[in-house]
Protein backbone atom coordinates (compact mmCIF):
# COMPACT_ATOMS: atom_id res chain seq x y z
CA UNK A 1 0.00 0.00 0.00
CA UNK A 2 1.44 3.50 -1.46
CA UNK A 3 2.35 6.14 1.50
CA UNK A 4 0.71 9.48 0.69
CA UNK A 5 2.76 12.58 1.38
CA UNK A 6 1.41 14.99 3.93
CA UNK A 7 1.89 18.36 5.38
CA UNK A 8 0.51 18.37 8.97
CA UNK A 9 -0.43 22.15 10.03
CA UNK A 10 0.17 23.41 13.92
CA UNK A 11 1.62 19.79 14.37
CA UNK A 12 2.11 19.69 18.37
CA UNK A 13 3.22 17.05 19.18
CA UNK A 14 2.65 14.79 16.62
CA UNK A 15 -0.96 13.03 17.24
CA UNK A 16 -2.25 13.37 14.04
CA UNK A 17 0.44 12.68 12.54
CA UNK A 18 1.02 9.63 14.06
CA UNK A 19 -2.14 8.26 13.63
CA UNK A 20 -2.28 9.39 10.26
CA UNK A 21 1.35 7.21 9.76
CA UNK A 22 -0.16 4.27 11.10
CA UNK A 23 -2.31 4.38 8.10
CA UNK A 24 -0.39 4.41 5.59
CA UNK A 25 0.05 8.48 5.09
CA UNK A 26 4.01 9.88 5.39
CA UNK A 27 4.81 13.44 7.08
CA UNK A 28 6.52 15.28 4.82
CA UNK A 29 6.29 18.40 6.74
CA UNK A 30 5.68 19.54 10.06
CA UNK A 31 4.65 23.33 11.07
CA UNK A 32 4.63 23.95 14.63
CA UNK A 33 5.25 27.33 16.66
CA UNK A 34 5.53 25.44 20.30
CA UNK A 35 9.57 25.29 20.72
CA UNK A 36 9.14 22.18 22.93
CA UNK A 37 6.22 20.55 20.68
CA UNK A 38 8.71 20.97 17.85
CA UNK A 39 11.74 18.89 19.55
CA UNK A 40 8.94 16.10 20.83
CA UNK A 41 7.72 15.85 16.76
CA UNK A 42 11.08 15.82 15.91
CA UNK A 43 12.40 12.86 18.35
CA UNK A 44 9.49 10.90 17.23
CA UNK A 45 9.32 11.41 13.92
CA UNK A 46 13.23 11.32 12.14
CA UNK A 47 12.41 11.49 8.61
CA UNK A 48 9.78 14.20 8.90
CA UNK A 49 10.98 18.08 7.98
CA UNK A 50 9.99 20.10 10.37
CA UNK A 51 9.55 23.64 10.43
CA UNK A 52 9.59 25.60 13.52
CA UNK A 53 8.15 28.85 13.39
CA UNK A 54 4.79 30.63 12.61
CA UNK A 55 2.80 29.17 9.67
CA UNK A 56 2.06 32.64 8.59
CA UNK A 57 5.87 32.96 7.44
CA UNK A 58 5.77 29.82 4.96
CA UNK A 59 5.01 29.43 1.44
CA UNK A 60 3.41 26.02 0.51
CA UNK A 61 3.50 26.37 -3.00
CA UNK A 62 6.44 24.12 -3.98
CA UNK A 63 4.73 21.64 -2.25
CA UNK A 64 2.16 21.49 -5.07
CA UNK A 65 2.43 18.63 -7.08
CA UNK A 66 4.07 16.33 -4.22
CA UNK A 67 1.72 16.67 -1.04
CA UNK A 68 -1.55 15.36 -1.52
CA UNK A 69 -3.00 15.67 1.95
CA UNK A 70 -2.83 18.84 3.77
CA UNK A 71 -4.09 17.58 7.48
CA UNK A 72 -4.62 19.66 10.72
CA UNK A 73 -5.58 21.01 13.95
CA UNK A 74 -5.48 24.78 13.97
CA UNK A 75 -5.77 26.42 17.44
CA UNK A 76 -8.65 25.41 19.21
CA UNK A 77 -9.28 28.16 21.78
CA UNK A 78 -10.95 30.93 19.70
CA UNK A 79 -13.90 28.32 19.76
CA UNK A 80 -13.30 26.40 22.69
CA UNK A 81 -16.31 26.37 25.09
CA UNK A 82 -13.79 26.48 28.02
CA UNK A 83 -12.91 30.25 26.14
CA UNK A 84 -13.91 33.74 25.33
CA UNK A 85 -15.14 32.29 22.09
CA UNK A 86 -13.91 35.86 20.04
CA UNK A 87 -13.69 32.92 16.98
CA UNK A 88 -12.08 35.09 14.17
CA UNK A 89 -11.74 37.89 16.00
CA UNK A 90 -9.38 36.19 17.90
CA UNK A 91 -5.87 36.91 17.04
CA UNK A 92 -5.01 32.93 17.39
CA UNK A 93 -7.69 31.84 14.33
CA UNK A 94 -5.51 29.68 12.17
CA UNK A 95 -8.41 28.26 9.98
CA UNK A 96 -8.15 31.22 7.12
CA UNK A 97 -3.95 30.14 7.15
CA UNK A 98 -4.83 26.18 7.08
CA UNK A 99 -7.56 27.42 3.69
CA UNK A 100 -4.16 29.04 2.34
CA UNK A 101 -1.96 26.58 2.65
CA UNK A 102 -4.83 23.79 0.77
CA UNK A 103 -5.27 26.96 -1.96
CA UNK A 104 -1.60 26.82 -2.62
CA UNK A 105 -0.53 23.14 -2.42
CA UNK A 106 -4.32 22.06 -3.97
CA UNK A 107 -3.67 18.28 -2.26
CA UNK A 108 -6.17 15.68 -3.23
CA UNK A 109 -7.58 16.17 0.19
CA UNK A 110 -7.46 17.67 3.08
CA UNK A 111 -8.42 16.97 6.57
CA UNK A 112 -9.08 19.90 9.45
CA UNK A 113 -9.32 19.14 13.13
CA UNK A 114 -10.88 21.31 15.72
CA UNK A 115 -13.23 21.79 18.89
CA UNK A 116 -16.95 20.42 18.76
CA UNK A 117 -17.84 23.99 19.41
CA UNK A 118 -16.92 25.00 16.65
CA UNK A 119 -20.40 23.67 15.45
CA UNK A 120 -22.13 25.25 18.26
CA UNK A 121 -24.44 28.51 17.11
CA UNK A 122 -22.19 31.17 18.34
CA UNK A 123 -19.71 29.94 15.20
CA UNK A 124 -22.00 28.06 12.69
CA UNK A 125 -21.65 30.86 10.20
CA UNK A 126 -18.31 31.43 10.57
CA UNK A 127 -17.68 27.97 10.38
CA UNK A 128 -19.94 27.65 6.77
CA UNK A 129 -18.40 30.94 5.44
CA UNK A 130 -15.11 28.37 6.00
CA UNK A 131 -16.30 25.41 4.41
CA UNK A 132 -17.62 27.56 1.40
CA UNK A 133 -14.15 29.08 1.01
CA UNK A 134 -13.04 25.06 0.90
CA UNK A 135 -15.91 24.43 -1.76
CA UNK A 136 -14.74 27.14 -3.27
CA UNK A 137 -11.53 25.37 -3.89
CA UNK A 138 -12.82 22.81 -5.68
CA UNK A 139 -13.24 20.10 -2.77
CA UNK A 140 -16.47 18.12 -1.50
CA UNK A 141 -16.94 18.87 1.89
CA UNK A 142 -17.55 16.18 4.82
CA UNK A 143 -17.99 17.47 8.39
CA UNK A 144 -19.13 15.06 11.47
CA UNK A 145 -18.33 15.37 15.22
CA UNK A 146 -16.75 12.02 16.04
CA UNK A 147 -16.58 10.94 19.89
CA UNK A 148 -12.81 9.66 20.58
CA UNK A 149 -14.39 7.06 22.66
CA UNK A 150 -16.48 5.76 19.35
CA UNK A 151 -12.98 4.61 18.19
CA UNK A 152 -11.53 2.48 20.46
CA UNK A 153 -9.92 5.60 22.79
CA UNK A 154 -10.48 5.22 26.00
CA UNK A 155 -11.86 9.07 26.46
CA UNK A 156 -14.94 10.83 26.02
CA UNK A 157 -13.28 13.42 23.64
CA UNK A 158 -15.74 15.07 20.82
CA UNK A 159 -14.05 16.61 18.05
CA UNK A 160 -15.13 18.10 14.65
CA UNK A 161 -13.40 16.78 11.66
CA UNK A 162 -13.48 18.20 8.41
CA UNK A 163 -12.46 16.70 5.62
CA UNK A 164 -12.45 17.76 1.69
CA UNK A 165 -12.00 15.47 -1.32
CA UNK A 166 -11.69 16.19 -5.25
CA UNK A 167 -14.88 13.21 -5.62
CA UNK A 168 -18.01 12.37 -3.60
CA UNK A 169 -18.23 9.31 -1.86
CA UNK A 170 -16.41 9.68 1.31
CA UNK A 171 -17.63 8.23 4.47
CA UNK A 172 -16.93 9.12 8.05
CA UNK A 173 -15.65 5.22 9.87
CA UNK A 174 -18.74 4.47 11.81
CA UNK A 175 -18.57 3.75 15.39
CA UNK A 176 -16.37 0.47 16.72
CA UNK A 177 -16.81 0.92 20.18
CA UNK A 178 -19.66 1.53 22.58
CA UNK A 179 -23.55 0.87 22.76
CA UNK A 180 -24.45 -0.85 19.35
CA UNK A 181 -21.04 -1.52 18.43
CA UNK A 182 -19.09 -4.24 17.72
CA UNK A 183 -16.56 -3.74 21.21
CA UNK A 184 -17.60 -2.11 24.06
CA UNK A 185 -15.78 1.00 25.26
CA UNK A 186 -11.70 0.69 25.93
CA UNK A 187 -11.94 1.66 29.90
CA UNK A 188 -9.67 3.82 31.70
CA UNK A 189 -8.57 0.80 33.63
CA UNK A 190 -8.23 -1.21 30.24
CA UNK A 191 -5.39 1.43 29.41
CA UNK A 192 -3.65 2.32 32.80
CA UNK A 193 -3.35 -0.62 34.68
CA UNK A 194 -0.20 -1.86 33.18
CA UNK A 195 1.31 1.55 32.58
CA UNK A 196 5.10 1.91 32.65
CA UNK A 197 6.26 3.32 36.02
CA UNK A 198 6.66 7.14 35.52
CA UNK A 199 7.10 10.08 37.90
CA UNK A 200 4.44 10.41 40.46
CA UNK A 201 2.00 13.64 39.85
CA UNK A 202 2.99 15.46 43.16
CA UNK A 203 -0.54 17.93 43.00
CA UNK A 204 -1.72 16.88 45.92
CA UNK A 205 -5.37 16.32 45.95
CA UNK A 206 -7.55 18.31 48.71
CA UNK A 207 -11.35 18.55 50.06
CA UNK A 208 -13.32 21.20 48.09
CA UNK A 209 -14.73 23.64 51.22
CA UNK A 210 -17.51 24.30 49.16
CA UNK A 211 -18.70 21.02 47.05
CA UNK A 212 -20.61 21.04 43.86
CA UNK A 213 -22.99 17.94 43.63
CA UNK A 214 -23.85 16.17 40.69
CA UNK A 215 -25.84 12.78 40.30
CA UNK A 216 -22.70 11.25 39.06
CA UNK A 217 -19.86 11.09 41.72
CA UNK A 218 -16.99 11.59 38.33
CA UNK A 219 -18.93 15.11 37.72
CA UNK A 220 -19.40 18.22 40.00
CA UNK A 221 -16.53 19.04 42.26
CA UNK A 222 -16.04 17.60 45.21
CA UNK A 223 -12.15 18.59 45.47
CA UNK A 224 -10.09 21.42 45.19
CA UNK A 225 -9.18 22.34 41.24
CA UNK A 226 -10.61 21.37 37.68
CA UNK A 227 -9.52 17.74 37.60
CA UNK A 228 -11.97 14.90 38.51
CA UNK A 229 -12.21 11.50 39.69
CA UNK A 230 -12.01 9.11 36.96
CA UNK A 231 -14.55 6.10 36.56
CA UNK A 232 -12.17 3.63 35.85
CA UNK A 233 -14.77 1.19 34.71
CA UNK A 234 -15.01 3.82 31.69
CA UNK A 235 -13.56 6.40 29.68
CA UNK A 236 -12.08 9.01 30.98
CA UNK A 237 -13.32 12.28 30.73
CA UNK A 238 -11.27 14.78 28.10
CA UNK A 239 -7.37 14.94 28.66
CA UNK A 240 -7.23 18.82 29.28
CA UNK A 241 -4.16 20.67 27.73
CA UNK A 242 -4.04 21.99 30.84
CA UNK A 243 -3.27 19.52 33.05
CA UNK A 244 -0.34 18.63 34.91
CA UNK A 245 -1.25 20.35 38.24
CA UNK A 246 -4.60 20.24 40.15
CA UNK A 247 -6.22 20.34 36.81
CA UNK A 248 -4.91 16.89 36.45
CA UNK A 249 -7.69 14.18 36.67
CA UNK A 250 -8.08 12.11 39.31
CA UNK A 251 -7.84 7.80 39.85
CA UNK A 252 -9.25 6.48 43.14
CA UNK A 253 -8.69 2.96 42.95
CA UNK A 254 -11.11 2.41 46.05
CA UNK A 255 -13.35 4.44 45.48
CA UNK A 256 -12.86 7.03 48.39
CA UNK A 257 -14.75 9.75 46.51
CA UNK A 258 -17.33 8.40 45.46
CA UNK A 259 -18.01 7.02 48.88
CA UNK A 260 -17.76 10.83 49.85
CA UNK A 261 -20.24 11.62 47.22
CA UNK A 262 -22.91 9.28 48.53
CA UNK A 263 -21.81 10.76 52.25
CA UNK A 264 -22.73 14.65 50.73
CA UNK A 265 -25.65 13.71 49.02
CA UNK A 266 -27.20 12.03 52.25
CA UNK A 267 -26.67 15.63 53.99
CA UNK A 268 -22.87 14.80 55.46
CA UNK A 269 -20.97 17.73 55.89
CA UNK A 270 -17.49 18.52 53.62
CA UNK A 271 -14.37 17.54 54.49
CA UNK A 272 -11.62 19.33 54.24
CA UNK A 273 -7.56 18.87 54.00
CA UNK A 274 -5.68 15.96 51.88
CA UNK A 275 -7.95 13.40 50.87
CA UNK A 276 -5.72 10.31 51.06
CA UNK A 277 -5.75 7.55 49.11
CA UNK A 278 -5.94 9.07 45.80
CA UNK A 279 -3.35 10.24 43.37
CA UNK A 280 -3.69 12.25 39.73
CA UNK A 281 -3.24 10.55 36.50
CA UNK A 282 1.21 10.28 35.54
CA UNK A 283 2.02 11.86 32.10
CA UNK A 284 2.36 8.43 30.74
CA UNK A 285 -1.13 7.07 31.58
CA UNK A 286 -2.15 10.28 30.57
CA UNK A 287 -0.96 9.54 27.15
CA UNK A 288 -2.37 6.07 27.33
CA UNK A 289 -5.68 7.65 27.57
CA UNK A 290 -4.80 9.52 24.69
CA UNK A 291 -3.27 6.48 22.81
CA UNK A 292 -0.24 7.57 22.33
CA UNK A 293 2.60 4.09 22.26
CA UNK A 294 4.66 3.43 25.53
CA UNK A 295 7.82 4.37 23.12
CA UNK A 296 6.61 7.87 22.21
CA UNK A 297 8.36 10.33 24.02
CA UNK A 298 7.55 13.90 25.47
CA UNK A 299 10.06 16.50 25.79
CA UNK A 300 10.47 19.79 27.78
CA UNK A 301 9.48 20.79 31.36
CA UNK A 302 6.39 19.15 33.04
CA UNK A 303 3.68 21.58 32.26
CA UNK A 304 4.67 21.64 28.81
CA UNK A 305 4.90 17.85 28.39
CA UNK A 306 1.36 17.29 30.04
CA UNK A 307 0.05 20.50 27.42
CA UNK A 308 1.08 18.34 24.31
CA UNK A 309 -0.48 15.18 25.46
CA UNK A 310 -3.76 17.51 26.23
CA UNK A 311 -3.63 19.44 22.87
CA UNK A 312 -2.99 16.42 20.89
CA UNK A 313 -5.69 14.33 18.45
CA UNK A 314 -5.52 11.09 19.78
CA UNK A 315 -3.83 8.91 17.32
CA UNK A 316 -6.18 5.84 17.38
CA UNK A 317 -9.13 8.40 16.03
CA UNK A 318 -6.75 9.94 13.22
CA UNK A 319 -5.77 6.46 12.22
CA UNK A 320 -9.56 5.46 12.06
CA UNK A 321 -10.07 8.29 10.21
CA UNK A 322 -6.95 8.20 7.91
CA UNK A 323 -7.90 4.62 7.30
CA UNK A 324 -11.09 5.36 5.10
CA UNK A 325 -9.42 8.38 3.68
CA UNK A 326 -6.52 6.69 2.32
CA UNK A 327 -8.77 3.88 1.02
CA UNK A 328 -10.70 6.45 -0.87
CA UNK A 329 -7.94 8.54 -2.31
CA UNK A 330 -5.48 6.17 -3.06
C-alpha cells in the first residue's frame, strides 16, 4: 500500500500525525510554533521536515504537485467552550492560514481538526463561510463530530473533523466501540493498569470547602481544582491541555470519593484537608488515555509535556479516520 505525502499544520506534538502514519500516510512536513512541541515531533518522527516557526511565514506552494494531503488542527481556543469564544476575531484563528496553505498546495484532500464547538451557534456561520471558502476550492466537503471514545480511545473526547476530497463518496468510519457496536468502550482501567512506572503527579489532591454535587460522583466538584475522579470502569473524561497540576484528573482505585459523594448527598458535611488515598493521572497514563505508544516520548518541562499530550488528536481516532481516507484517495 502507497504512503501518501502529507503536510501536517500546527503539528504539536505529533498526534495526528502519528495516527495518520499508522495508516499508511508519510509526514513530509511539520509546522509547529511550540519550541518544545517541535523537539517532541522531531524525536518521534526522524524522517519528517519540520519547520519551527509561525505558519504565517511559509510558502506552501512548492509543495504542489508532491503533497496530496494537507491535514490539521489549527488552534482550538478561539472556539473552545472552556474560552472567550472571540472565533475570528481572535488573534489565534488559524483556519483562514490552514484554507491558504490547501489553496496553494491544492492536495487531493485535506483533513481539518478542531473543537466540537466550533459547530455550536455562536460559530456556525463562521464555520460555513469556511467550508464555502473550501468548496470554493474545488473540494467536497464532509464534516461530522466524532466521539474519541467511538474509536476504540479510551476518552470521552468530541471533536469536529473536516475533511475535503476532489470526488463524492467519502464516508466518516462508523462507530467500533460503545452501545451498538461491535466492542464495548476501551476503559480507563483497560489502558492504565499496566502503565510503565513514571514520575508520580505530586498535585496533591484536597477537600473542596464548598462542594458542587452532581448525580454522578466523576462530575461536579467535590475537590479542590478542575480535575476529577475518573470512573475507571469507563472512559475518561477529556485529557485537558491543561493539566499537569490540580487540573490533572483524578484515579481512586477504592473508590474514596465516590463514597464521599454518597456521604454529601445524604446531607454529610465537607471535608476538608488531603484526601488520602488518591493520586492524579502520571504523564504516561495520561498519554495512554490519549493512545499515544509506551515508546513515544515527550520532551520539555512538566507543564509543557502534560500541554502536548492535552492538545494532541488522539492517534487511534486519526488512524480510524486516515484509514477510510486513504482507502478512498489512493
Amino acid at each position: 500500500m502507497a504512503r501518501i505525502p502529507t503536510i501536517d499544520l500546527f503539528s504539536g506534538a505529533g498526534g495526528l500525525s502519528l495516527g495518520l502514519k499508522q495508516s499508511q500516510f508519510e509526514p513530509l512536513l511539520a509546522v509547529e510554533i511550540d519550541k518544545y512541541a517541535v523537539e517532541t515531533f522531531k524525536a518521534n518522527f526522524k524522517g519528517s521536515e519540520v519547520y519551527d516557526g509561525d505558519v504565517r511565514d511559509l510558502s506552501f506552494k512548492k509543495y504542489r504537485g508532491v503533497v496530496e494531503l494537507v491535514a490539521g488542527g489549527p488552534p482550538c481556543q478561539p472556539f473552545s467552550v472552556a474560552g472567550a469564544q472571540n472565533s475570528h476575531k481572535d488573534p489565534r484563528d488559524m483556519i483562514p492560514e490552514f484554507i491558504r496553505v490547501v489553496r496553494e498546495v491544492k492536495p487531493k484532500a485535506f483533513l481539518l481538526e478542531n473543537v466540537a464547538g466550533l459547530t455550536t451557534p455562536r460559530h456556525r456561520e463562521y464555520l460555513k463561510l469556511a467550508i464555502n471558502e473550501l468548496k470554493a476550492l474545488g473540494y467536497i466537503v464532509d464534516q461530522k463530530v466524532h466521539n474519541a471514545a467511538d474509536h476504540g480511545v479510551p476518552q470521552f473526547r468530541r471533536r469536529l473533523i473536516i475533511v475535503g476530497t476532489k470526488d463524492e463518496g467519502f464516508n466518516f468510519p462508523k462507530a467500533s466501540h460503545g452501545e451498538n457496536a461491535r466492542y464495548d468502550y476501551v476503559t480507563t482501567w483497560d489502558a492504565i493498569s499496566d502503565a510503565p512506572e513514571d514520575e508520580p503527579n505530586s498535585a496533591i489532591v484536597t477537600y473542596a470547602k464548598k462542594p458542587v454535587l452532581r448525580v454522578s460522583p466523576f462530575a461536579g466538584m467535590l475537590v479542590n481544582g478542575g480535575g476529577r475522579p475518573i470512573n475507571l470502569e469507563g472512559p475518561s473524561p477529556t485529557i485537558p491541555a491543561s493539566a499537569g497540576g490540580n487540573r490533572t484528573h483524578i484515579v481512586d482505585p477504592k473508590g474514596l470519593l465516590s463514597d464521599y459523594h454518597s456521604y454529601l448527598i445524604s446531607g454529610g458535611k465537607p471535608k476538608s484537608g488531603l484526601v488520602e488515598g488518591v493520586r492524579r493521572l502520571t504523564l504516561r497514563e495520561s498519554a495512554r488515555l490519549q493512545t499515544f505508544p509506551d515508546k513515544f516520548v515527550f520532551l520539555g518541562p512538566k507543564s509543557a509535556r502534560y500541554r502536548q499530550v492535552g492538545n494532541a488528536v488522539p492517534p487511534k481516532l486519526a488512524k480510524a479516520i486516515g484509514r477510510k481516507l486513504h482507502a478512498f484517495i489512493s
